[in-house]
C-alpha atoms as a PDB file:
ATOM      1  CA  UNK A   1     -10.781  -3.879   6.117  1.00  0.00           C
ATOM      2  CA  UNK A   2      -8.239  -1.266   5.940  1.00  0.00           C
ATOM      3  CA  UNK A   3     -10.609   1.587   3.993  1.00  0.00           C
ATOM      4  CA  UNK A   4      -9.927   5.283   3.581  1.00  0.00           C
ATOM      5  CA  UNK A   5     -13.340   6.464   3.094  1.00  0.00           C
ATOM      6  CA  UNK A   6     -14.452   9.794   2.324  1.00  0.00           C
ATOM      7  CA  UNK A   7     -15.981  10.614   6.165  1.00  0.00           C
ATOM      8  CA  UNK A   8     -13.255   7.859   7.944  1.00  0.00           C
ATOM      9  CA  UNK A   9     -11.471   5.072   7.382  1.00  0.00           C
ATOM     10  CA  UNK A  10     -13.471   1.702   8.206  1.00  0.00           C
ATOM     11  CA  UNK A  11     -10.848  -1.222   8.647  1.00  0.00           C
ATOM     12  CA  UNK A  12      -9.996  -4.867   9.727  1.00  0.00           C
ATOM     13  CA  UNK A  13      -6.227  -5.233   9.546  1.00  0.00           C
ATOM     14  CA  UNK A  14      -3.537  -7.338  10.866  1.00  0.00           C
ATOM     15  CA  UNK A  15       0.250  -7.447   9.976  1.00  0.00           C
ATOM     16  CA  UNK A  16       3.510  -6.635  11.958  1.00  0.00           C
ATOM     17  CA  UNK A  17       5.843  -4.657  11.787  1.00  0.00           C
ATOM     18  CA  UNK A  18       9.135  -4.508  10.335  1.00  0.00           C
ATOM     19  CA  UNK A  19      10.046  -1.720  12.914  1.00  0.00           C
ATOM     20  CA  UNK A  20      13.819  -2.287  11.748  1.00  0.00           C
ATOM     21  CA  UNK A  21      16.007   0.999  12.390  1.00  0.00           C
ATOM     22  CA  UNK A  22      18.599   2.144   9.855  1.00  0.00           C
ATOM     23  CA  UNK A  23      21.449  -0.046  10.396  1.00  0.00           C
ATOM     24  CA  UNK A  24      20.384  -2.552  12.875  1.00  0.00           C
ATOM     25  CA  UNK A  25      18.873  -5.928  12.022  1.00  0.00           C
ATOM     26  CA  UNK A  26      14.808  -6.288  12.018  1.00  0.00           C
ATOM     27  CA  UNK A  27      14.053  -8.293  15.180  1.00  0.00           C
ATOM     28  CA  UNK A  28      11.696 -10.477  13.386  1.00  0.00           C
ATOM     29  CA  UNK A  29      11.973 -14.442  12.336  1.00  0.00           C
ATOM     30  CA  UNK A  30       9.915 -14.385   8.961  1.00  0.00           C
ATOM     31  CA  UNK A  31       9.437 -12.670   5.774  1.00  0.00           C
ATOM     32  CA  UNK A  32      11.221  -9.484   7.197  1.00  0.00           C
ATOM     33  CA  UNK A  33      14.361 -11.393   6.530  1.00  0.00           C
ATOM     34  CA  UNK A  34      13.867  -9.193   2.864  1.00  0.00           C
ATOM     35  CA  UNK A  35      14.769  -6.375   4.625  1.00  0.00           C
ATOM     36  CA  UNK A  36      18.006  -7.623   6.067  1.00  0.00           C
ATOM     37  CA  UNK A  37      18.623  -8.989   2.282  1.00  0.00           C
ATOM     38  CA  UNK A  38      17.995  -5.482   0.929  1.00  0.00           C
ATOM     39  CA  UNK A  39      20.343  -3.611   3.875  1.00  0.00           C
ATOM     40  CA  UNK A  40      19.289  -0.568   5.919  1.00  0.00           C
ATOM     41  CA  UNK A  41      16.512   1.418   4.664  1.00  0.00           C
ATOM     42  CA  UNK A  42      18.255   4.347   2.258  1.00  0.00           C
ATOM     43  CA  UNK A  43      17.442   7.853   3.462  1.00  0.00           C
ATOM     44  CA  UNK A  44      15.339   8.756  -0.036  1.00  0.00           C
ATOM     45  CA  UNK A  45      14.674   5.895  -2.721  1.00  0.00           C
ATOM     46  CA  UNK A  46      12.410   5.330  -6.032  1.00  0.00           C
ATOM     47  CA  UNK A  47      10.376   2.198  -6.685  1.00  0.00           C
ATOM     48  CA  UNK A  48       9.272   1.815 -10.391  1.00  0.00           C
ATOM     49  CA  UNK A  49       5.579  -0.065 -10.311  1.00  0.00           C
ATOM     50  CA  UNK A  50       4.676  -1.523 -13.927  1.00  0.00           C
ATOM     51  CA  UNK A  51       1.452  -1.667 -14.503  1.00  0.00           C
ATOM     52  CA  UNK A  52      -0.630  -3.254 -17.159  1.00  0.00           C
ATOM     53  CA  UNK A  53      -1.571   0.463 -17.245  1.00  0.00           C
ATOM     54  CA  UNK A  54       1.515   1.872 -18.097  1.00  0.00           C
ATOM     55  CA  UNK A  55       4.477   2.452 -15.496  1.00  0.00           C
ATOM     56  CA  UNK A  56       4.159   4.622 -12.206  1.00  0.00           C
ATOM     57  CA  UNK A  57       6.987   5.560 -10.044  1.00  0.00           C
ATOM     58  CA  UNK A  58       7.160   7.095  -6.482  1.00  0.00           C
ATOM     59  CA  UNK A  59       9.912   8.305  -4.248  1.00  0.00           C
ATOM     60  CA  UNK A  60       9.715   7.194  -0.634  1.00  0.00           C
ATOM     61  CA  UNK A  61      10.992   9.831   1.792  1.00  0.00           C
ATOM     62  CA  UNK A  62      12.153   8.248   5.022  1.00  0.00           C
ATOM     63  CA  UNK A  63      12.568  11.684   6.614  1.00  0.00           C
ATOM     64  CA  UNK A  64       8.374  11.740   5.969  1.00  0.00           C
ATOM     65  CA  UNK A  65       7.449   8.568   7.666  1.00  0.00           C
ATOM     66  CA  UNK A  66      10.575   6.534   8.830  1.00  0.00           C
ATOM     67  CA  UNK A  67       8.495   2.824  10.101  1.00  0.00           C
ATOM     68  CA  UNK A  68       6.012   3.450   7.023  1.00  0.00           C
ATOM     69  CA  UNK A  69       9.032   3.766   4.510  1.00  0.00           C
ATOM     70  CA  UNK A  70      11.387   0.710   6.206  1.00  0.00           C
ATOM     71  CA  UNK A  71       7.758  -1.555   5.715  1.00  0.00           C
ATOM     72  CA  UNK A  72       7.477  -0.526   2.128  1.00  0.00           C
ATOM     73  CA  UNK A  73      11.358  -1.304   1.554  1.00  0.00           C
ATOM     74  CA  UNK A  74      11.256  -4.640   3.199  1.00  0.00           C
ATOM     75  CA  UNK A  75       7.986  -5.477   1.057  1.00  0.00           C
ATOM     76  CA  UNK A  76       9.068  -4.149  -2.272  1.00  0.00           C
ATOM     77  CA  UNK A  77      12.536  -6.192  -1.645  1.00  0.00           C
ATOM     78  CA  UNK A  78      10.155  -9.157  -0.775  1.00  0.00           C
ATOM     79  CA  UNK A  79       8.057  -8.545  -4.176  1.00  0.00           C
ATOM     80  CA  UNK A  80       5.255  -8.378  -2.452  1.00  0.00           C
ATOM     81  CA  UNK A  81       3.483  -6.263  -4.431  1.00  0.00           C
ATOM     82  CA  UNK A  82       4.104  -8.169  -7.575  1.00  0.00           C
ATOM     83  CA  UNK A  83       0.502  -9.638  -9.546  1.00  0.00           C
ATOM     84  CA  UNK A  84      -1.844  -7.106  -6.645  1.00  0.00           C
ATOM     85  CA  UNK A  85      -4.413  -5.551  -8.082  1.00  0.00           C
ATOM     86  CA  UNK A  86      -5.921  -1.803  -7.416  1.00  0.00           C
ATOM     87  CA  UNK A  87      -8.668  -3.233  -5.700  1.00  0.00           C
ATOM     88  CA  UNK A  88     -10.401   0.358  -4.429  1.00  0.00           C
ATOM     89  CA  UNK A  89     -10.620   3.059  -7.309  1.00  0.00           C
ATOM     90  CA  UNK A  90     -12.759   5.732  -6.674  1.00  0.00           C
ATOM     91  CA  UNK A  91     -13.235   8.843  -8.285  1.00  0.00           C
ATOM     92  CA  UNK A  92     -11.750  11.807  -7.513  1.00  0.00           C
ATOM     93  CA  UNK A  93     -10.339  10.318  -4.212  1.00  0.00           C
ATOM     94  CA  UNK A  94      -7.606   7.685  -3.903  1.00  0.00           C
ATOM     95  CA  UNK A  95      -6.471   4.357  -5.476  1.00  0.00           C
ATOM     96  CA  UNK A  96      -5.970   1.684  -3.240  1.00  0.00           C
ATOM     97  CA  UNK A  97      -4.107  -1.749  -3.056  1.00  0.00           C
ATOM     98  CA  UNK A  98      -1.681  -3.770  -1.138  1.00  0.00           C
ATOM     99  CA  UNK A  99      -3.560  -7.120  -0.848  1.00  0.00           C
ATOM    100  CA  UNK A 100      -0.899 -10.104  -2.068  1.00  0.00           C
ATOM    101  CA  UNK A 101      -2.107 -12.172  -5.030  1.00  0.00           C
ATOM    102  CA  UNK A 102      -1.965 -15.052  -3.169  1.00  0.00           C
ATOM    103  CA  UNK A 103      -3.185 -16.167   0.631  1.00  0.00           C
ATOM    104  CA  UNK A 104       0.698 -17.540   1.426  1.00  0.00           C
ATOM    105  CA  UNK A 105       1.662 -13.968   0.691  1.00  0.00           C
ATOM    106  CA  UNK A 106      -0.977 -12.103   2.769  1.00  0.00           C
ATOM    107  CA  UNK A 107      -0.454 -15.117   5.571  1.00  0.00           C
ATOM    108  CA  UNK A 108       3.096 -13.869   5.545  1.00  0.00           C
ATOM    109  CA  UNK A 109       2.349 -10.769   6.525  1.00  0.00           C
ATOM    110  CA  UNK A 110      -0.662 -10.538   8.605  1.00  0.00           C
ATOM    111  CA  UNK A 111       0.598 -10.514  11.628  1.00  0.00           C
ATOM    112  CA  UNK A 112       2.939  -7.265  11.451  1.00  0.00           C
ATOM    113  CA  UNK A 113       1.748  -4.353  12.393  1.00  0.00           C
ATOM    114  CA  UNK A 114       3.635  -1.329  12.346  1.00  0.00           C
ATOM    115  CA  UNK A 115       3.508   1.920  14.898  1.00  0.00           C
ATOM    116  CA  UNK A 116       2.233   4.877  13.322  1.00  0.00           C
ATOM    117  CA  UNK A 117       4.387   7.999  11.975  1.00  0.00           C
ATOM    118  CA  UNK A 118       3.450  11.756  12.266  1.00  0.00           C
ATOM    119  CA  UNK A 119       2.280  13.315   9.958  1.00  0.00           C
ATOM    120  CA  UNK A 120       4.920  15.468   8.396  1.00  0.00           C
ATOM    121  CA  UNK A 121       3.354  16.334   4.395  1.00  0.00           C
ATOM    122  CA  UNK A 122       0.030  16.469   3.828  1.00  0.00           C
ATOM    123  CA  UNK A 123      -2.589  13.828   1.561  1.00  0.00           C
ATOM    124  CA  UNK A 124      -1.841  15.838  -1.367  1.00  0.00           C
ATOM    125  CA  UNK A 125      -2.576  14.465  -5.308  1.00  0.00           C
ATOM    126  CA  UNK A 126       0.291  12.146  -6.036  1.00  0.00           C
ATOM    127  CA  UNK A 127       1.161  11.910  -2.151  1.00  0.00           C
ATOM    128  CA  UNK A 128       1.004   7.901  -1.643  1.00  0.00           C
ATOM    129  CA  UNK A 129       0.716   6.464   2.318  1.00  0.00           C
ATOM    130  CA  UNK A 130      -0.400   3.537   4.054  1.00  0.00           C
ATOM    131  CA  UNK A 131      -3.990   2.626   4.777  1.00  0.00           C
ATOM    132  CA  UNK A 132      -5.008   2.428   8.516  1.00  0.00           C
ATOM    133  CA  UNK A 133      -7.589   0.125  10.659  1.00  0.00           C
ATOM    134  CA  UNK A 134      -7.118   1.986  13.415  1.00  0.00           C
ATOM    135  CA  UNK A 135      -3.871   3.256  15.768  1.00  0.00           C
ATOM    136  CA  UNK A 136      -0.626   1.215  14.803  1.00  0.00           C
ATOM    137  CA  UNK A 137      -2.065  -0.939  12.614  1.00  0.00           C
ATOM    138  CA  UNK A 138      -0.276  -0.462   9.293  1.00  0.00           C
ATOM    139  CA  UNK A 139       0.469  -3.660   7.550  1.00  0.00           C
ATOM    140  CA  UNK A 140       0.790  -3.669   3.388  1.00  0.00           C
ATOM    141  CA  UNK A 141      -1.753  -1.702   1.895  1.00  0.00           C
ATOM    142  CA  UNK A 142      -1.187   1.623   0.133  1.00  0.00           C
ATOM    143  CA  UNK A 143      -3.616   4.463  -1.900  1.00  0.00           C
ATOM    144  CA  UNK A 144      -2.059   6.767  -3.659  1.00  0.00           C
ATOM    145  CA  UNK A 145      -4.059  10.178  -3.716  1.00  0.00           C
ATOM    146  CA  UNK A 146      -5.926  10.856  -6.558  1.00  0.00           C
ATOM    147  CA  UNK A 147      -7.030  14.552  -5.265  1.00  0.00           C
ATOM    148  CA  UNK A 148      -5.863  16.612  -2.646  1.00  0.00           C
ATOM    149  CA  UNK A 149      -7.645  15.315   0.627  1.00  0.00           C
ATOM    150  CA  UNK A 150      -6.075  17.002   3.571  1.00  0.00           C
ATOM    151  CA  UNK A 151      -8.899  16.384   5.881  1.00  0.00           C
ATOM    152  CA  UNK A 152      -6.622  12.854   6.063  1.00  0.00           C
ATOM    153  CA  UNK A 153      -3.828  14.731   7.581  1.00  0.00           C
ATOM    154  CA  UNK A 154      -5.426  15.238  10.564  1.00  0.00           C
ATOM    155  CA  UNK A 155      -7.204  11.484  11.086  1.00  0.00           C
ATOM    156  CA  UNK A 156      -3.389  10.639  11.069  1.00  0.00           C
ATOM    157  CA  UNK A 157      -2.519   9.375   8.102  1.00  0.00           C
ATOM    158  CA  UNK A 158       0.747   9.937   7.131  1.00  0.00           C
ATOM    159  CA  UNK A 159       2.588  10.142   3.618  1.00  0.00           C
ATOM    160  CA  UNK A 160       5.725   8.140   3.252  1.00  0.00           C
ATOM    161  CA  UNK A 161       6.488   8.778  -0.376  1.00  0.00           C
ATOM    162  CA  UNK A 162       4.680  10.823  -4.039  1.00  0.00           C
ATOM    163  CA  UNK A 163       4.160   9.829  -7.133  1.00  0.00           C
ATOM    164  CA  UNK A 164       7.230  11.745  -9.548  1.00  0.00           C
ATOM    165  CA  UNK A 165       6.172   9.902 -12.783  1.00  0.00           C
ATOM    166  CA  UNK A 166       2.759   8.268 -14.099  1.00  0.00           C
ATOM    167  CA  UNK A 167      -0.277  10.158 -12.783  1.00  0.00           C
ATOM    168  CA  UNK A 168      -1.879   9.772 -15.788  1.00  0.00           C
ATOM    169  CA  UNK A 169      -1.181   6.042 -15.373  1.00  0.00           C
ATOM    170  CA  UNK A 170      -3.160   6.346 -11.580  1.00  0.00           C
ATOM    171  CA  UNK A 171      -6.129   8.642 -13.098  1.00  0.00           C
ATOM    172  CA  UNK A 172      -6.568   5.886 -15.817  1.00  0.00           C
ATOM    173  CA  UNK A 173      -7.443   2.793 -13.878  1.00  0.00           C
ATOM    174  CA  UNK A 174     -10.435   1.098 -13.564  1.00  0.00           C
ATOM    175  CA  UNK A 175     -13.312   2.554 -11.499  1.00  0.00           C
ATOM    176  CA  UNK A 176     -15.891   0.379 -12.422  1.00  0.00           C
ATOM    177  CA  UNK A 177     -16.571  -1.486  -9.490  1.00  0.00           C
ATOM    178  CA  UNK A 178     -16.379   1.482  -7.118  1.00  0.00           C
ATOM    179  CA  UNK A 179     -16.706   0.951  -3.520  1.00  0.00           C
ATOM    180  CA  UNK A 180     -15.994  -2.191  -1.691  1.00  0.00           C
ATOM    181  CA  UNK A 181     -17.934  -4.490   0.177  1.00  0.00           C
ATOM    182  CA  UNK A 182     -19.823  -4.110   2.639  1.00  0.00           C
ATOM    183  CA  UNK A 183     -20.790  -0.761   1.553  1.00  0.00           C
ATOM    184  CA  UNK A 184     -20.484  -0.871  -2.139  1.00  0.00           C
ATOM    185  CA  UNK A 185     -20.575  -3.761  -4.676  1.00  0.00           C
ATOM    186  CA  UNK A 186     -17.107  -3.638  -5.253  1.00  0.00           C
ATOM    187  CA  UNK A 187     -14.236  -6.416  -3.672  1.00  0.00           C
ATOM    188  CA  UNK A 188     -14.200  -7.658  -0.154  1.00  0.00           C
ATOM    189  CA  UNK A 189     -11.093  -7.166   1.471  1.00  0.00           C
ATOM    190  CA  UNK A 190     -11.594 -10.462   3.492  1.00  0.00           C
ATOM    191  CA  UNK A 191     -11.750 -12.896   0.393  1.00  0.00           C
ATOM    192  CA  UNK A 192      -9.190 -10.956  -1.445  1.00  0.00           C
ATOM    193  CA  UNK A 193      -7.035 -11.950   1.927  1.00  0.00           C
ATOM    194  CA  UNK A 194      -8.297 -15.325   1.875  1.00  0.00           C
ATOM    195  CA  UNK A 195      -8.676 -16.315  -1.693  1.00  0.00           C
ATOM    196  CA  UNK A 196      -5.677 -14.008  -3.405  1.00  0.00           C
ATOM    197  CA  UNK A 197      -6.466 -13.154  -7.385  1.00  0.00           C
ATOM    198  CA  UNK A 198      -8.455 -16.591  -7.668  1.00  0.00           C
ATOM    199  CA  UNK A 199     -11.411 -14.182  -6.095  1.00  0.00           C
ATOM    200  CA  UNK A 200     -10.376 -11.321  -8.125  1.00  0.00           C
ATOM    201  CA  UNK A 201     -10.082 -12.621 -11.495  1.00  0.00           C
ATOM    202  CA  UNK A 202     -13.486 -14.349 -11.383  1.00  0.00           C
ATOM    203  CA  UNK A 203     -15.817 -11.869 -10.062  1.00  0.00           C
ATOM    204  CA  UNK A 204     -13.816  -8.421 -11.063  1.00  0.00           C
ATOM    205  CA  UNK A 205     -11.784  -9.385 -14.294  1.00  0.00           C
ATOM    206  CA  UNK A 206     -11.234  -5.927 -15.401  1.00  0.00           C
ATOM    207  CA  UNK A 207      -9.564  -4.966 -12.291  1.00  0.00           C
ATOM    208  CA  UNK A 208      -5.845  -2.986 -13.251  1.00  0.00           C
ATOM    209  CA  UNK A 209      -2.800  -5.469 -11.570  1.00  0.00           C
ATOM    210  CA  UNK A 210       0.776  -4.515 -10.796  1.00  0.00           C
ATOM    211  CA  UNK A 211       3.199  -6.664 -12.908  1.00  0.00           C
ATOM    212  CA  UNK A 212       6.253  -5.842 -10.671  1.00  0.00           C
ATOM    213  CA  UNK A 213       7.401  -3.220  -8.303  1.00  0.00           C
ATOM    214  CA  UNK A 214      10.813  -2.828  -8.518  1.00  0.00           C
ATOM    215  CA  UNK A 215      13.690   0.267  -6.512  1.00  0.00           C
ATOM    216  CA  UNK A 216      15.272   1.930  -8.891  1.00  0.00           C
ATOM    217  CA  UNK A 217      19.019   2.063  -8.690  1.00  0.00           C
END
């Protein structure tokens, strides 16, 4: 499970890497083919993420993270982040999510890992960057920082892009099921993987989706 907790991040992830450099073509024979739809990676971009919340929208640096901002390019161009819940809310912390609505759509992706970035801006509130099972693991799932949590900067994890519009949309979403399984009562990462919103939508209804994420021209 790819987890930022508050001590470490406990994770289980799998998906590879778009590690496509501005201007040349991803080497990759699947769903990367997005990226080489959507062109090179632009140097500084904004994706607009409605919510049934309200609308939140980040700017991705690539000077920040360079593979961590190409993956969320290619998977924004892919929708992939279209009907995924915030599946991890906790208080005073982060907001997480990245897991498709459907298993075709994690499938996809599960196999690309990227290499990890250094750390160039710190975990600050708004700051939004990709959660981590480990070294070079990186595959689809974001949290956006609900706090400032530096002590992240230095486990590695490394911004790619902040929040310029809709805070108050992040600090609104639902909390109620807290912490994820195993250690909390909340989703499991695996079924969410394996079962898409089918899982979701029985056992956590009130769960906050993204409608579409969408770059802004």
């Amino acid at each position: 499970m790819n987890r930022p907790t508050r001590s470490l991040f406990a994770a289980t992830i799998a998906v590879a890497a778009v590690t496509c450099q501005r201007g040349e073509t991803p080497q990759t024979t699947t769903t990367d083919s997005a990226a080489m739809v959507a062109g090179p990676t632009p140097d500084s971009f904004s994706v607009a993420f409605e919510t049934n919340k309200g609308r939140i929208v980040v700017q991705a640096v690539r000077a920040w993270a360079p593979q961590g901002v190409d993956r969320f390019y290619a998977l924004v161009n892919d929708k992939f982040y279209d009907g995924a819940k915030f599946f991890r809310v906790l208080p005073d912390f982060m907001a997480q999510f990245g897991i498709n609505g459907t298993p075709s759509g994690n499938e996809a992706w599960k196999e690309k890992t990227i290499p990890d970035d250094p750390v160039a801006q710190s975990n600050l509130r708004g700051y939004v960057t990709f959660a981590t099972g480990g070294p070079n693991t990186r595959t689809t799932q974001l949290f956006i920082n609900k706090r400032d949590n530096k002590r992240l900067d230095a486990m590695g994890f490394a911004p790619f892009a902040k929040v310029v519009e809709g805070m108050a949309v992040v600090d609104s979403l639902n909390m109620e099921y807290g912490e994820g399984a195993p250690g909390g009562n909340g989703p499991a990462q695996d079924r969410i993987n394996s079962e898409g919103n089918t899982y979701l939508n029985r056992y956590f209804p009130r769960l906050d989706s993204i409608l579409t994420a969408r770059v802004v021209r």
